[in-house]
PDB file of N, CA and C in Angstrom:
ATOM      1  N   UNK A   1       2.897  28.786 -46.875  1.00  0.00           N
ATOM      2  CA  UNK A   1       3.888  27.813 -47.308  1.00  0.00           C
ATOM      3  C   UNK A   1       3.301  26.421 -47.189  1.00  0.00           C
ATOM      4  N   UNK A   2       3.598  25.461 -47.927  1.00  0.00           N
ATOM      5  CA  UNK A   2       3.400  24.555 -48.197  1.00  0.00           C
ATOM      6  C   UNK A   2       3.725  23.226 -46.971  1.00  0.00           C
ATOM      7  N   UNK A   3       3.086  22.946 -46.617  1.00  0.00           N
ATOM      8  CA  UNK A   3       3.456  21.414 -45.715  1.00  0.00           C
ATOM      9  C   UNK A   3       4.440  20.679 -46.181  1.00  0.00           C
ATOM     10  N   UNK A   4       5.940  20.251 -45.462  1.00  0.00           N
ATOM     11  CA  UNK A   4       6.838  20.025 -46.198  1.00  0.00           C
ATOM     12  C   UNK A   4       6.396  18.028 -46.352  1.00  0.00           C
ATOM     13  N   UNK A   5       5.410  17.638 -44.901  1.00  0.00           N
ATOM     14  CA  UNK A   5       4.530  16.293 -44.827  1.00  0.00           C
ATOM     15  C   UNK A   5       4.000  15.877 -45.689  1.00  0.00           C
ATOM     16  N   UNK A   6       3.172  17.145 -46.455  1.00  0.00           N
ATOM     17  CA  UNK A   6       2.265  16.659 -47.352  1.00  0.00           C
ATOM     18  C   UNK A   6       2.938  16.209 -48.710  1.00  0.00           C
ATOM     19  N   UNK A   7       2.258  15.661 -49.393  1.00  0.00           N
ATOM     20  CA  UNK A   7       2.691  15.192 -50.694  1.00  0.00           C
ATOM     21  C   UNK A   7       1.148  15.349 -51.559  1.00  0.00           C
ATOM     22  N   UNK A   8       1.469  14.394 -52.926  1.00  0.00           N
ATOM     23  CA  UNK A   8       0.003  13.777 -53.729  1.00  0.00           C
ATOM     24  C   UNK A   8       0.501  12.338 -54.125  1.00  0.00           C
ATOM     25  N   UNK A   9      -1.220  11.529 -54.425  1.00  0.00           N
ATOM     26  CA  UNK A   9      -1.183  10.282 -54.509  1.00  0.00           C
ATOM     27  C   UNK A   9      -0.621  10.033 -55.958  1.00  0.00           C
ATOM     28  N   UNK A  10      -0.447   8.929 -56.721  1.00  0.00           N
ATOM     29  CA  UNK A  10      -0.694   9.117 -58.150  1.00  0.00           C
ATOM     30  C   UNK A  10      -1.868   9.377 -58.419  1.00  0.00           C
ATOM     31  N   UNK A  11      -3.221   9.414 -57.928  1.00  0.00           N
ATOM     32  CA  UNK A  11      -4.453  10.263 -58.970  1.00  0.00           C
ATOM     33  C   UNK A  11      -4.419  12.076 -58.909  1.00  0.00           C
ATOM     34  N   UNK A  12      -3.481  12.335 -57.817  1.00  0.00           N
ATOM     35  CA  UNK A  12      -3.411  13.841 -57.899  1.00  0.00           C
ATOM     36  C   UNK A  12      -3.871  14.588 -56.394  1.00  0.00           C
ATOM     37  N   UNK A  13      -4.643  13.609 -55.767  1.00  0.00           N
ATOM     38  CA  UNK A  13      -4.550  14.004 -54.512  1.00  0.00           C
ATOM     39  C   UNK A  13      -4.152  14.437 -53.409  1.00  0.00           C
ATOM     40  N   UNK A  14      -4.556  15.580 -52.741  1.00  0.00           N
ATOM     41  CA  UNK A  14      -3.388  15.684 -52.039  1.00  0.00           C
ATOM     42  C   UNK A  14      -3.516  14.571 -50.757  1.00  0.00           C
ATOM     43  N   UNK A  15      -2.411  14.054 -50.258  1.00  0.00           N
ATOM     44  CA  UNK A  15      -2.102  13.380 -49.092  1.00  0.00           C
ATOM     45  C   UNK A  15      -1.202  13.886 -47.757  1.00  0.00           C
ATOM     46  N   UNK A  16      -2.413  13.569 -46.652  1.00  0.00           N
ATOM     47  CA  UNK A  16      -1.280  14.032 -45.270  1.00  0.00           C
ATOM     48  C   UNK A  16      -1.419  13.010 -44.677  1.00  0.00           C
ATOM     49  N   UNK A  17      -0.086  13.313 -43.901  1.00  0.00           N
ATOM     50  CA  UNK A  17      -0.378  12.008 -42.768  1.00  0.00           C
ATOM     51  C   UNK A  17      -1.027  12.279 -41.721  1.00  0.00           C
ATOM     52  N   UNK A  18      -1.691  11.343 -40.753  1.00  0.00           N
ATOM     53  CA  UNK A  18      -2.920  11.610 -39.735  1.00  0.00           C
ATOM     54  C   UNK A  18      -2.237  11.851 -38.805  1.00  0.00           C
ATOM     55  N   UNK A  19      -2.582  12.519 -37.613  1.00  0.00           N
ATOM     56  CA  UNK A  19      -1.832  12.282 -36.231  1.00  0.00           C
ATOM     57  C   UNK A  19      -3.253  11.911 -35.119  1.00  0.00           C
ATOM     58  N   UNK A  20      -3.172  10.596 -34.510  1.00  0.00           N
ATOM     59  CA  UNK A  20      -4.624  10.135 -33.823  1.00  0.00           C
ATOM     60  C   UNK A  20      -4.385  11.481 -32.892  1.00  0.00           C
ATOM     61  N   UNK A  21      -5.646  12.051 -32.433  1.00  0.00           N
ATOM     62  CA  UNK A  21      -5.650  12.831 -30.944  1.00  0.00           C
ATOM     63  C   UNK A  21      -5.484  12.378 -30.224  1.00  0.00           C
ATOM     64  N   UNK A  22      -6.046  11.032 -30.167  1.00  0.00           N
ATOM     65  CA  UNK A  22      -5.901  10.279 -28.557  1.00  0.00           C
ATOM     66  C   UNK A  22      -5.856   8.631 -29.254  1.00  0.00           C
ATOM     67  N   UNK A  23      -5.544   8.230 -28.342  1.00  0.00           N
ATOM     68  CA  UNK A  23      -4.952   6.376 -28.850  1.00  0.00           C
ATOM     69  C   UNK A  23      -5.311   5.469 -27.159  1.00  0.00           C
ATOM     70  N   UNK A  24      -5.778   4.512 -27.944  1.00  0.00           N
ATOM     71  CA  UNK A  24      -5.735   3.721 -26.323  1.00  0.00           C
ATOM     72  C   UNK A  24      -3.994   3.012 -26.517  1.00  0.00           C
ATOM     73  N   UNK A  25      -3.961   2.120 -25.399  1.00  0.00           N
ATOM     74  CA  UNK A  25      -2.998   1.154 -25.308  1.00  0.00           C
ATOM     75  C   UNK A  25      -2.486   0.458 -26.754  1.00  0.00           C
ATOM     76  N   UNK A  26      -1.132   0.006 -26.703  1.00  0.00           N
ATOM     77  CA  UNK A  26      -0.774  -0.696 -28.044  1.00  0.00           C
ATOM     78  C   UNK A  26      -1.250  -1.958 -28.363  1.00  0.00           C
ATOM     79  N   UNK A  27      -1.259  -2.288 -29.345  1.00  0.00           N
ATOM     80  CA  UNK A  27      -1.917  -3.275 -29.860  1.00  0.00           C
ATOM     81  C   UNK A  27      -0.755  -4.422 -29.640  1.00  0.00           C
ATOM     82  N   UNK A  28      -0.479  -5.795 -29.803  1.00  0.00           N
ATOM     83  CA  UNK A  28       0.062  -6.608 -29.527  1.00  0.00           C
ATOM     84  C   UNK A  28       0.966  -6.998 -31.007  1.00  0.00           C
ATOM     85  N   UNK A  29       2.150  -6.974 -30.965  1.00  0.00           N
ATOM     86  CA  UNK A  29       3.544  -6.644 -31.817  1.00  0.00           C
ATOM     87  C   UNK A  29       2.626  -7.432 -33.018  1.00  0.00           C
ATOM     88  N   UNK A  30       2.624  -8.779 -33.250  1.00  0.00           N
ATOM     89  CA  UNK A  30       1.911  -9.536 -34.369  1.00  0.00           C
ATOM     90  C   UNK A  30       0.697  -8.746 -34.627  1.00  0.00           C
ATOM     91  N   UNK A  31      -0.305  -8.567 -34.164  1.00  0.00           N
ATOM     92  CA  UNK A  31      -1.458  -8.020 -34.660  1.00  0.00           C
ATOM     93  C   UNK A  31      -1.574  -6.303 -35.887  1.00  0.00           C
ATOM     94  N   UNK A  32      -0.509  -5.892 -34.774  1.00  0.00           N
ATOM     95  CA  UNK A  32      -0.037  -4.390 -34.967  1.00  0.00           C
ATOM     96  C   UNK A  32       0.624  -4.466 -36.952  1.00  0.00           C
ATOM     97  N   UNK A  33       1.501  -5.621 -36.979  1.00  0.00           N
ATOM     98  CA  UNK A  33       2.258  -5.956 -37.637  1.00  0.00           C
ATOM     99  C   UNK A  33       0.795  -6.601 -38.911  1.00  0.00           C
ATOM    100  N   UNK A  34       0.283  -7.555 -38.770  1.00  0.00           N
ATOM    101  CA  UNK A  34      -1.225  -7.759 -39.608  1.00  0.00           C
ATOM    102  C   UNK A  34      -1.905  -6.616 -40.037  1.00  0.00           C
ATOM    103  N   UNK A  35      -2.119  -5.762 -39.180  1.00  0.00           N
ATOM    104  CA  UNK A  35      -2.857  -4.614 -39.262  1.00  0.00           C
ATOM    105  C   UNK A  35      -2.358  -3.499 -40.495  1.00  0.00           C
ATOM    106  N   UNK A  36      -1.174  -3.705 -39.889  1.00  0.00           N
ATOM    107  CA  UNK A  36      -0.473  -2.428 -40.482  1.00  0.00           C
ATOM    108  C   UNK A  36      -0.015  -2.849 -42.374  1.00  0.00           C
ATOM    109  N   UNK A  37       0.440  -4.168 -42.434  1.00  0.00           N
ATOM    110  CA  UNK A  37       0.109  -5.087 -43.752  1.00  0.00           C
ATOM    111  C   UNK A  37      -0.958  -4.681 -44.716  1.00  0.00           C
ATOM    112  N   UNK A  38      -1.927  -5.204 -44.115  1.00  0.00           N
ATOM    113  CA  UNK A  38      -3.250  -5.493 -44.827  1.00  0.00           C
ATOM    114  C   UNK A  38      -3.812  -3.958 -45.135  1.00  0.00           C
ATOM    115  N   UNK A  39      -3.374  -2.949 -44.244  1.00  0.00           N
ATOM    116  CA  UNK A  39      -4.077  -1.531 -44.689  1.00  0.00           C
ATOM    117  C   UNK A  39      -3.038  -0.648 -45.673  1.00  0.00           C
ATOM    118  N   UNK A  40      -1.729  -1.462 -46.195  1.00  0.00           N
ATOM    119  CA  UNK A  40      -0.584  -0.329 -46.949  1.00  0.00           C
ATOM    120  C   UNK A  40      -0.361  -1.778 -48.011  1.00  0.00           C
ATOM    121  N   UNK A  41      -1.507  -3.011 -48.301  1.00  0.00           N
ATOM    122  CA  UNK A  41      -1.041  -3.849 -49.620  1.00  0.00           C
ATOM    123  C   UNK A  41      -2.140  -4.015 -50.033  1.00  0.00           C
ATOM    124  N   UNK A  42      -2.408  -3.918 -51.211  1.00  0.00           N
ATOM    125  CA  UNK A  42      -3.916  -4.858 -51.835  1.00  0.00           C
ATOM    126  C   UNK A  42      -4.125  -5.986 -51.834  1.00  0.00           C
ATOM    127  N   UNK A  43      -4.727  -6.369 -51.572  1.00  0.00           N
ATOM    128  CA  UNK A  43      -5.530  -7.980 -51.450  1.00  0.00           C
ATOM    129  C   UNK A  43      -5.662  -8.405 -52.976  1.00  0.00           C
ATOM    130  N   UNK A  44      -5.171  -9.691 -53.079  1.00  0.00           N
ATOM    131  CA  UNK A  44      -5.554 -10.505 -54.377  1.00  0.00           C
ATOM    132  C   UNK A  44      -6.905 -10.504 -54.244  1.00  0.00           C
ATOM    133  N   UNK A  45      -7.346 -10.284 -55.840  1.00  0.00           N
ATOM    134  CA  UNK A  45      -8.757 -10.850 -55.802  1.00  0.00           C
ATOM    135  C   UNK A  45      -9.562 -11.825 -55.384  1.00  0.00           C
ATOM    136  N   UNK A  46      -8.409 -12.963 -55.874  1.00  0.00           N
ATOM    137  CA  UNK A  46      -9.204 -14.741 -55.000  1.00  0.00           C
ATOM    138  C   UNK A  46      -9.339 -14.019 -53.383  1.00  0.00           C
ATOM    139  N   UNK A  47      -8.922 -13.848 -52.561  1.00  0.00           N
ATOM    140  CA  UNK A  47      -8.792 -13.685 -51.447  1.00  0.00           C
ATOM    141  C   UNK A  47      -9.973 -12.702 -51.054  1.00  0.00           C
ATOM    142  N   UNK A  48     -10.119 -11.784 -51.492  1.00  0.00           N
ATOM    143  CA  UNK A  48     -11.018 -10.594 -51.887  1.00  0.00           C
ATOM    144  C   UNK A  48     -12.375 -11.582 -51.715  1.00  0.00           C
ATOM    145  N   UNK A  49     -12.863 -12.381 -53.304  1.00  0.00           N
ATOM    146  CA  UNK A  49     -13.671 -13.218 -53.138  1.00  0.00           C
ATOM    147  C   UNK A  49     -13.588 -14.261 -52.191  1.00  0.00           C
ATOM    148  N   UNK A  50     -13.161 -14.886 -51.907  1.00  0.00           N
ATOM    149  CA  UNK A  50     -13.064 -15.969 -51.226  1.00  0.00           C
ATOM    150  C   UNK A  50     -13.765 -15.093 -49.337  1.00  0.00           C
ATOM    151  N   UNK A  51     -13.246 -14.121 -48.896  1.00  0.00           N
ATOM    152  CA  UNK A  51     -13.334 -13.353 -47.694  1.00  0.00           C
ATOM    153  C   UNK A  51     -14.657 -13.210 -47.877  1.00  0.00           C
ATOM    154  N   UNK A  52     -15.127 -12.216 -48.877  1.00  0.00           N
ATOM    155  CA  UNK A  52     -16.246 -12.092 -49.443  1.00  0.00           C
ATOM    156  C   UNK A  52     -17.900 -12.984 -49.484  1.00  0.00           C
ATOM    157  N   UNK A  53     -17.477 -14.530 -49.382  1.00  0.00           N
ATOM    158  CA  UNK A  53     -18.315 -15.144 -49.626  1.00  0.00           C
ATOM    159  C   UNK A  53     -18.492 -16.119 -48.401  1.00  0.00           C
ATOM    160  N   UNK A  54     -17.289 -15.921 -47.628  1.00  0.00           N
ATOM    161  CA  UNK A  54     -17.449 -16.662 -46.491  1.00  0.00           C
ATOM    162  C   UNK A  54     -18.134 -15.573 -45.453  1.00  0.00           C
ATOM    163  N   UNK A  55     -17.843 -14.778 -45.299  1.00  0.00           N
ATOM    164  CA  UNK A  55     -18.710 -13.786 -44.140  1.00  0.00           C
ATOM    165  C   UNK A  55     -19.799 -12.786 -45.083  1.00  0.00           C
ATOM    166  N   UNK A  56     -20.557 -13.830 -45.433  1.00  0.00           N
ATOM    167  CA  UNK A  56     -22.034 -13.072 -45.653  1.00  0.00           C
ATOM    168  C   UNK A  56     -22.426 -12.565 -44.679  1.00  0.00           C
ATOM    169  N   UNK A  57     -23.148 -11.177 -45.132  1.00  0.00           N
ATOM    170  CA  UNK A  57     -24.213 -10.231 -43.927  1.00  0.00           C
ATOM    171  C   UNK A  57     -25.279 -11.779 -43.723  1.00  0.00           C
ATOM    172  N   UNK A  58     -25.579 -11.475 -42.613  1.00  0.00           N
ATOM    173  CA  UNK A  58     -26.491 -12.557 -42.384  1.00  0.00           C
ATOM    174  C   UNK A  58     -28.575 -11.742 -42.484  1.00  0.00           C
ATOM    175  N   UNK A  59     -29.176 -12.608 -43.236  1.00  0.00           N
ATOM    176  CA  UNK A  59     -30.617 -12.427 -43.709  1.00  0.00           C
ATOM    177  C   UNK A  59     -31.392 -11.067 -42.753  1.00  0.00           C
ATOM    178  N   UNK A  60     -30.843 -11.034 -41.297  1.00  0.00           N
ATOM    179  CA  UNK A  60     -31.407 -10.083 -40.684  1.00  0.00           C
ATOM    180  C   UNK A  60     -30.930  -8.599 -40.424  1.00  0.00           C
ATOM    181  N   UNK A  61     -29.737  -8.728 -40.911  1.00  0.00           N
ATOM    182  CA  UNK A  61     -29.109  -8.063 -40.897  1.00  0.00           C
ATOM    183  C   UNK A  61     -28.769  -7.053 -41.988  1.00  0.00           C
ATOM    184  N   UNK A  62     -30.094  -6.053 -42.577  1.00  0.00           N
ATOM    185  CA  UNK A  62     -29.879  -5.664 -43.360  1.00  0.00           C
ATOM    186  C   UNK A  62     -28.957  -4.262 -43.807  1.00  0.00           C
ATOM    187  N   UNK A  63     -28.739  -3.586 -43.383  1.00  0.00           N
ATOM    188  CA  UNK A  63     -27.697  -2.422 -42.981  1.00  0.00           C
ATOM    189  C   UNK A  63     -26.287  -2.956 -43.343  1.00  0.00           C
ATOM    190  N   UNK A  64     -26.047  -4.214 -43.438  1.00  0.00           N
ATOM    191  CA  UNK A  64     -24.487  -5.033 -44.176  1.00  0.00           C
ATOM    192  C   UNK A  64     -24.908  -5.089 -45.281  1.00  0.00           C
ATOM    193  N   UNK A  65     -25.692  -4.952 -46.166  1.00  0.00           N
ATOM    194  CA  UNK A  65     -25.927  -5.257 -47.353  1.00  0.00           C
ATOM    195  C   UNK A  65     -25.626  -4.259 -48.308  1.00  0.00           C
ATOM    196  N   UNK A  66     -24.399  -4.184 -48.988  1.00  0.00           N
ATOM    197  CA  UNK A  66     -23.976  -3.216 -50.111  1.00  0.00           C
ATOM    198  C   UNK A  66     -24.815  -2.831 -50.768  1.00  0.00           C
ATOM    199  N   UNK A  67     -25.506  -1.565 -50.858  1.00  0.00           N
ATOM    200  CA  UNK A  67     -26.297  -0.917 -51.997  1.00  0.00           C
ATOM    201  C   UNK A  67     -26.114  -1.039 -53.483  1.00  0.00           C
ATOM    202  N   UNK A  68     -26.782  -1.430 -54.258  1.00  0.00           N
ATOM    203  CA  UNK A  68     -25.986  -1.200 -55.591  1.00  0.00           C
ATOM    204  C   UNK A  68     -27.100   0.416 -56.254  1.00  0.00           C
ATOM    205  N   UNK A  69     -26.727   0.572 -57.391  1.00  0.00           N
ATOM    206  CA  UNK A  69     -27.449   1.337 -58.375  1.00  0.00           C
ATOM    207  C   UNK A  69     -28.337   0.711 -58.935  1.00  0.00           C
ATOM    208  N   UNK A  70     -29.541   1.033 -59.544  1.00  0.00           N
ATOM    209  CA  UNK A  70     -30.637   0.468 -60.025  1.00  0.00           C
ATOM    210  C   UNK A  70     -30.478   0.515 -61.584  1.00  0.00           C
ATOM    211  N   UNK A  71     -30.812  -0.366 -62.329  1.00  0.00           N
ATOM    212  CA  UNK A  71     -30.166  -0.640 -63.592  1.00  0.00           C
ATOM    213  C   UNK A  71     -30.576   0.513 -64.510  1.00  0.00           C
ATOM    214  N   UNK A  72     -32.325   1.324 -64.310  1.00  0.00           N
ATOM    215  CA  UNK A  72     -32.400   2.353 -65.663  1.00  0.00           C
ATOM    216  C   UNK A  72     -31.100   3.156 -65.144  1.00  0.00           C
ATOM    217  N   UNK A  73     -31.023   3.412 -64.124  1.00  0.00           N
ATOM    218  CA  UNK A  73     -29.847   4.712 -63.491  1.00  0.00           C
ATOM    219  C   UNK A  73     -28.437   4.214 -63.999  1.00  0.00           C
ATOM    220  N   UNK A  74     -28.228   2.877 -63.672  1.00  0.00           N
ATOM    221  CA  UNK A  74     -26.625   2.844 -64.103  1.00  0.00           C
ATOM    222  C   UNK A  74     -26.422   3.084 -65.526  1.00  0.00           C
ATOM    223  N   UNK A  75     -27.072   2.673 -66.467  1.00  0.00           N
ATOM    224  CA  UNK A  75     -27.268   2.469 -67.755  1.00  0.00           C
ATOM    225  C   UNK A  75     -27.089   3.850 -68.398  1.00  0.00           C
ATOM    226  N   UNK A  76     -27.165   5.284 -67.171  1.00  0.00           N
ATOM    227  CA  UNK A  76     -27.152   6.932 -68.237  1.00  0.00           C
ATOM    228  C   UNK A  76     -25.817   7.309 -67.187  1.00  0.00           C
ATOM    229  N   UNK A  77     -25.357   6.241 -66.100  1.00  0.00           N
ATOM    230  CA  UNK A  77     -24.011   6.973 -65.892  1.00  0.00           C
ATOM    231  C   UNK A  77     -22.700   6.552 -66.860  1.00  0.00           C
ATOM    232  N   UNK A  78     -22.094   8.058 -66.446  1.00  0.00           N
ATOM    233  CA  UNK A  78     -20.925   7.559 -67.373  1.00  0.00           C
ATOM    234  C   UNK A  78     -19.541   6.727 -67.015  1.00  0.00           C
ATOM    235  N   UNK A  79     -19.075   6.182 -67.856  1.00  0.00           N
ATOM    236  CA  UNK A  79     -18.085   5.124 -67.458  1.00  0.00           C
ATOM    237  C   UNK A  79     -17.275   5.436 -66.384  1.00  0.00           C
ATOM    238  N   UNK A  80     -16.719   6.707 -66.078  1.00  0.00           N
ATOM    239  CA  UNK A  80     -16.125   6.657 -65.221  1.00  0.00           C
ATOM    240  C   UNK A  80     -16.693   6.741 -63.709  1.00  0.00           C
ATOM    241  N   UNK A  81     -17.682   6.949 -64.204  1.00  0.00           N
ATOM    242  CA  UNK A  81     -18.585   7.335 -62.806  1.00  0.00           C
ATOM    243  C   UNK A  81     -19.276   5.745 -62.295  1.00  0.00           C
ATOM    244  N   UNK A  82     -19.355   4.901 -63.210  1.00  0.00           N
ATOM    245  CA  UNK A  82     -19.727   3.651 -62.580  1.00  0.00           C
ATOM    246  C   UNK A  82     -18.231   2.776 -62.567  1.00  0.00           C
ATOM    247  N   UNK A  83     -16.786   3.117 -62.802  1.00  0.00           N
ATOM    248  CA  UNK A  83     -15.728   2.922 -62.349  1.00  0.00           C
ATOM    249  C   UNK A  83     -15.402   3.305 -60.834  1.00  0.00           C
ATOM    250  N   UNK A  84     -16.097   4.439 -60.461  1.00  0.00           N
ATOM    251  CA  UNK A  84     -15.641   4.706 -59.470  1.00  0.00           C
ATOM    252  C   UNK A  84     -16.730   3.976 -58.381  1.00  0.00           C
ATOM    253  N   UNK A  85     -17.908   3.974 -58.317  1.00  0.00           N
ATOM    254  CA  UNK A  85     -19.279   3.501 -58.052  1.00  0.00           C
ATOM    255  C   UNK A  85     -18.489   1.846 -57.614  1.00  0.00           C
ATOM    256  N   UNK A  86     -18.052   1.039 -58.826  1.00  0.00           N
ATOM    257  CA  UNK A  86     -17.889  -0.175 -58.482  1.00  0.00           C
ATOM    258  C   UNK A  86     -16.192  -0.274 -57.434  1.00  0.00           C
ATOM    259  N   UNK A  87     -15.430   0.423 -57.137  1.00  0.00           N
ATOM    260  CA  UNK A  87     -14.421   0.288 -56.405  1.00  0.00           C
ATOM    261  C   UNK A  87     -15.379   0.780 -54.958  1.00  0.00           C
ATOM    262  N   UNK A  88     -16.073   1.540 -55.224  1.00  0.00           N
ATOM    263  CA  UNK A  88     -16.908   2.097 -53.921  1.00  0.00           C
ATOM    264  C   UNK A  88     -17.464   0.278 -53.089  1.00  0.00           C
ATOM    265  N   UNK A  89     -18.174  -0.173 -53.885  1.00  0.00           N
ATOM    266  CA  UNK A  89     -18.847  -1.502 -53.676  1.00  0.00           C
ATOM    267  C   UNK A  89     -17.993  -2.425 -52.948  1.00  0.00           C
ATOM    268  N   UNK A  90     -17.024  -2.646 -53.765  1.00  0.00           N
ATOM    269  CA  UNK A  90     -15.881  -3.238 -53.457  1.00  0.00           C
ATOM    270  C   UNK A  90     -15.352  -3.185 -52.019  1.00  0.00           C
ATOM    271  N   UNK A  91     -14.821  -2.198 -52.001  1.00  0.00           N
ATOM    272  CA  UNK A  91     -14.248  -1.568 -50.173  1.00  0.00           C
ATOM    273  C   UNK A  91     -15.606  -1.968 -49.594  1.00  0.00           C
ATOM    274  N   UNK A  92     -16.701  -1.211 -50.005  1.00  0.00           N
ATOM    275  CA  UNK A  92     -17.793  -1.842 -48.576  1.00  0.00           C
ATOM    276  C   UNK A  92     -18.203  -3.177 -48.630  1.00  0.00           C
ATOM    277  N   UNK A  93     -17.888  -3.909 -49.603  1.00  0.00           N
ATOM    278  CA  UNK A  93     -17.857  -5.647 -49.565  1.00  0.00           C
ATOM    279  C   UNK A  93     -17.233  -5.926 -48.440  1.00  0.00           C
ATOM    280  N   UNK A  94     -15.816  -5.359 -48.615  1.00  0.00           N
ATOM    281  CA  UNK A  94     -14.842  -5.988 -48.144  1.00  0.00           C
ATOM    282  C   UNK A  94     -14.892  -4.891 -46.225  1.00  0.00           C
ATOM    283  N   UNK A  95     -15.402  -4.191 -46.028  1.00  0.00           N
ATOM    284  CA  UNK A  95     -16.003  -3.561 -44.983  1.00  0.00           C
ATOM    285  C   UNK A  95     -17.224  -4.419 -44.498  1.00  0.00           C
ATOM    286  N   UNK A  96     -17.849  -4.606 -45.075  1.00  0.00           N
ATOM    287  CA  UNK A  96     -19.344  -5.665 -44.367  1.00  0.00           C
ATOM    288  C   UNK A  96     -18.896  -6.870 -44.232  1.00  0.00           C
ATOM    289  N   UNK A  97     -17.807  -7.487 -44.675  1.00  0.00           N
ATOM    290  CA  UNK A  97     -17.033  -9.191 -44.781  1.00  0.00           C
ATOM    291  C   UNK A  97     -16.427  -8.964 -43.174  1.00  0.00           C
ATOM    292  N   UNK A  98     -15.959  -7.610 -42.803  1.00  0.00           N
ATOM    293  CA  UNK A  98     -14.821  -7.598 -41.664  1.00  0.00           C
ATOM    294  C   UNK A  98     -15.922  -7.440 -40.346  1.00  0.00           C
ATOM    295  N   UNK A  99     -17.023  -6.687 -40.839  1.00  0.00           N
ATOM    296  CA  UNK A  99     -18.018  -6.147 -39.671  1.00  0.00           C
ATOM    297  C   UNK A  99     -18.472  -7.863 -39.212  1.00  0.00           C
ATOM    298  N   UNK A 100     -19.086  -8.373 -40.252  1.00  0.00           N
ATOM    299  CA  UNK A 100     -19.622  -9.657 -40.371  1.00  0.00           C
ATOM    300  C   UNK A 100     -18.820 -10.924 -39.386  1.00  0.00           C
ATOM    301  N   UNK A 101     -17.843 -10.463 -40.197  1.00  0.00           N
ATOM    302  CA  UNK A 101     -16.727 -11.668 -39.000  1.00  0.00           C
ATOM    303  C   UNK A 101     -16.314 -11.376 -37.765  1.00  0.00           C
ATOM    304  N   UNK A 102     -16.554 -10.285 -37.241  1.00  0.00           N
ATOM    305  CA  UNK A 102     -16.365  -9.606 -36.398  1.00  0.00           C
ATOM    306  C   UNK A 102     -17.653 -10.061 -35.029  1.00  0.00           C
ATOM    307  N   UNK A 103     -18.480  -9.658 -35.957  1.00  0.00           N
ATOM    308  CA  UNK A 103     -19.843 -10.032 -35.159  1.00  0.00           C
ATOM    309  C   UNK A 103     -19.869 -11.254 -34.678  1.00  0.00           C
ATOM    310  N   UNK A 104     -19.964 -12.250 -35.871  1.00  0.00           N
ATOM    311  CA  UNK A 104     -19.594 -13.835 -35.585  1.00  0.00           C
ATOM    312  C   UNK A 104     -19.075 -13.789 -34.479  1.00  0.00           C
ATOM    313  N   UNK A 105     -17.227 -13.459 -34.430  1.00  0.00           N
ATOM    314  CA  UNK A 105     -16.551 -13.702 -32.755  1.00  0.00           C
ATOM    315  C   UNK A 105     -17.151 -13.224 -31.684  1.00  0.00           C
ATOM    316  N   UNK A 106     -17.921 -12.346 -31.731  1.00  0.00           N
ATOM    317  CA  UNK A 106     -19.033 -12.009 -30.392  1.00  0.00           C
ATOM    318  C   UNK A 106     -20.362 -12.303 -30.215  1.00  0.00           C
ATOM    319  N   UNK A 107     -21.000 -13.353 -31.279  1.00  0.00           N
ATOM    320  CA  UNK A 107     -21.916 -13.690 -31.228  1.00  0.00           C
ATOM    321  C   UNK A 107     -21.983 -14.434 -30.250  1.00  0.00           C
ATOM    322  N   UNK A 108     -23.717 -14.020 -29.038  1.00  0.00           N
ATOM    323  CA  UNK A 108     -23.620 -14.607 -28.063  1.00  0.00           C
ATOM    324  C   UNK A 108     -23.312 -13.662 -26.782  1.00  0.00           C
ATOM    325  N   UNK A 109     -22.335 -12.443 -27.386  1.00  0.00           N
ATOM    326  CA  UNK A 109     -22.559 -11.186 -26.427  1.00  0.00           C
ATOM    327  C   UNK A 109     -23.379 -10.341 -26.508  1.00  0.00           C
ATOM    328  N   UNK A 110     -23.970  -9.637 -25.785  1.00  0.00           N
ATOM    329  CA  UNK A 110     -24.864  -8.483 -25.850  1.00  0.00           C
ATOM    330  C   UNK A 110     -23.727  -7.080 -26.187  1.00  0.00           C
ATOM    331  N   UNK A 111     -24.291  -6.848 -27.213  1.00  0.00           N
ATOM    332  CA  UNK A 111     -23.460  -5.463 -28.162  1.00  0.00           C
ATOM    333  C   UNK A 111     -24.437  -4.435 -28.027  1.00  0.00           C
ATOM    334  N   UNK A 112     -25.649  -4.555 -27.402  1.00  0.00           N
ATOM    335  CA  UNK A 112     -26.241  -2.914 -27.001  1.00  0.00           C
ATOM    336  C   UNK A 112     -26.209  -2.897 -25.692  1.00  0.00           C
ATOM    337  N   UNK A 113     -26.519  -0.917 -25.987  1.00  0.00           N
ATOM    338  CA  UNK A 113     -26.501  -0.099 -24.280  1.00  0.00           C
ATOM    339  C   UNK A 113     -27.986  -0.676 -24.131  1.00  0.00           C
ATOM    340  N   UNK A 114     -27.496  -0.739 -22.840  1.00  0.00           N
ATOM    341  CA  UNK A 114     -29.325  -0.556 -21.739  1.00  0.00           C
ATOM    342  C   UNK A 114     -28.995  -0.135 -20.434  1.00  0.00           C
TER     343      UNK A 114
END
């Protein structure tokens, strides 16, 4: 029988909801409230760009740097496949913008084991 939880997205997917195994402590009512926003609305594009261009991966840091496809290769995929390719880019833009700013606020701490 069918999960009465589950559903599908509009592309056809199926969707469940997560249950964490384990959770630390709650997050603080405003933050919780940001959090929970920004991961169930899309971001305007200006904003998108604008995020985007202010938290560059920084020069040494190469592992932040979005991969792209190499142009003979993109040039024999097919449209939908470099549709999906460029939303891929996108999220990890906007994934390396958050790592990036992230780093910034702890720049100055030591972030490895020894």
């Amino acid at each position: 029988a069918r999960d009465a939880r589950r559903g599908t997205s509009g592309d056809g997917i199926e969707v469940r909801p997560t249950i964490p195994e384990r959770a630390t402590s709650s997050a603080k009512s405003r933050l919780a409230a940001s959090i929970n926003y920004l991961t169930t609305h899309q971001l305007q594009e200006q904003v998108i760009s604008e995020t985007t261009s202010k938290y560059m991966a920084p020069e040494n840091c190469m592992s932040l740097n979005v991969p792209t496809i190499n142009t003979p290769i993109w040039g024999n995929i097919s449209p939908g496949i470099r549709a999906q390719e460029l939303k891929i880019q996108k999220i990890l833009k906007l994934l390396t913008s958050g790592i990036t700013a992230f780093a910034r606020s702890v720049d100055g701490m030591d972030m490895t084991e020894e």
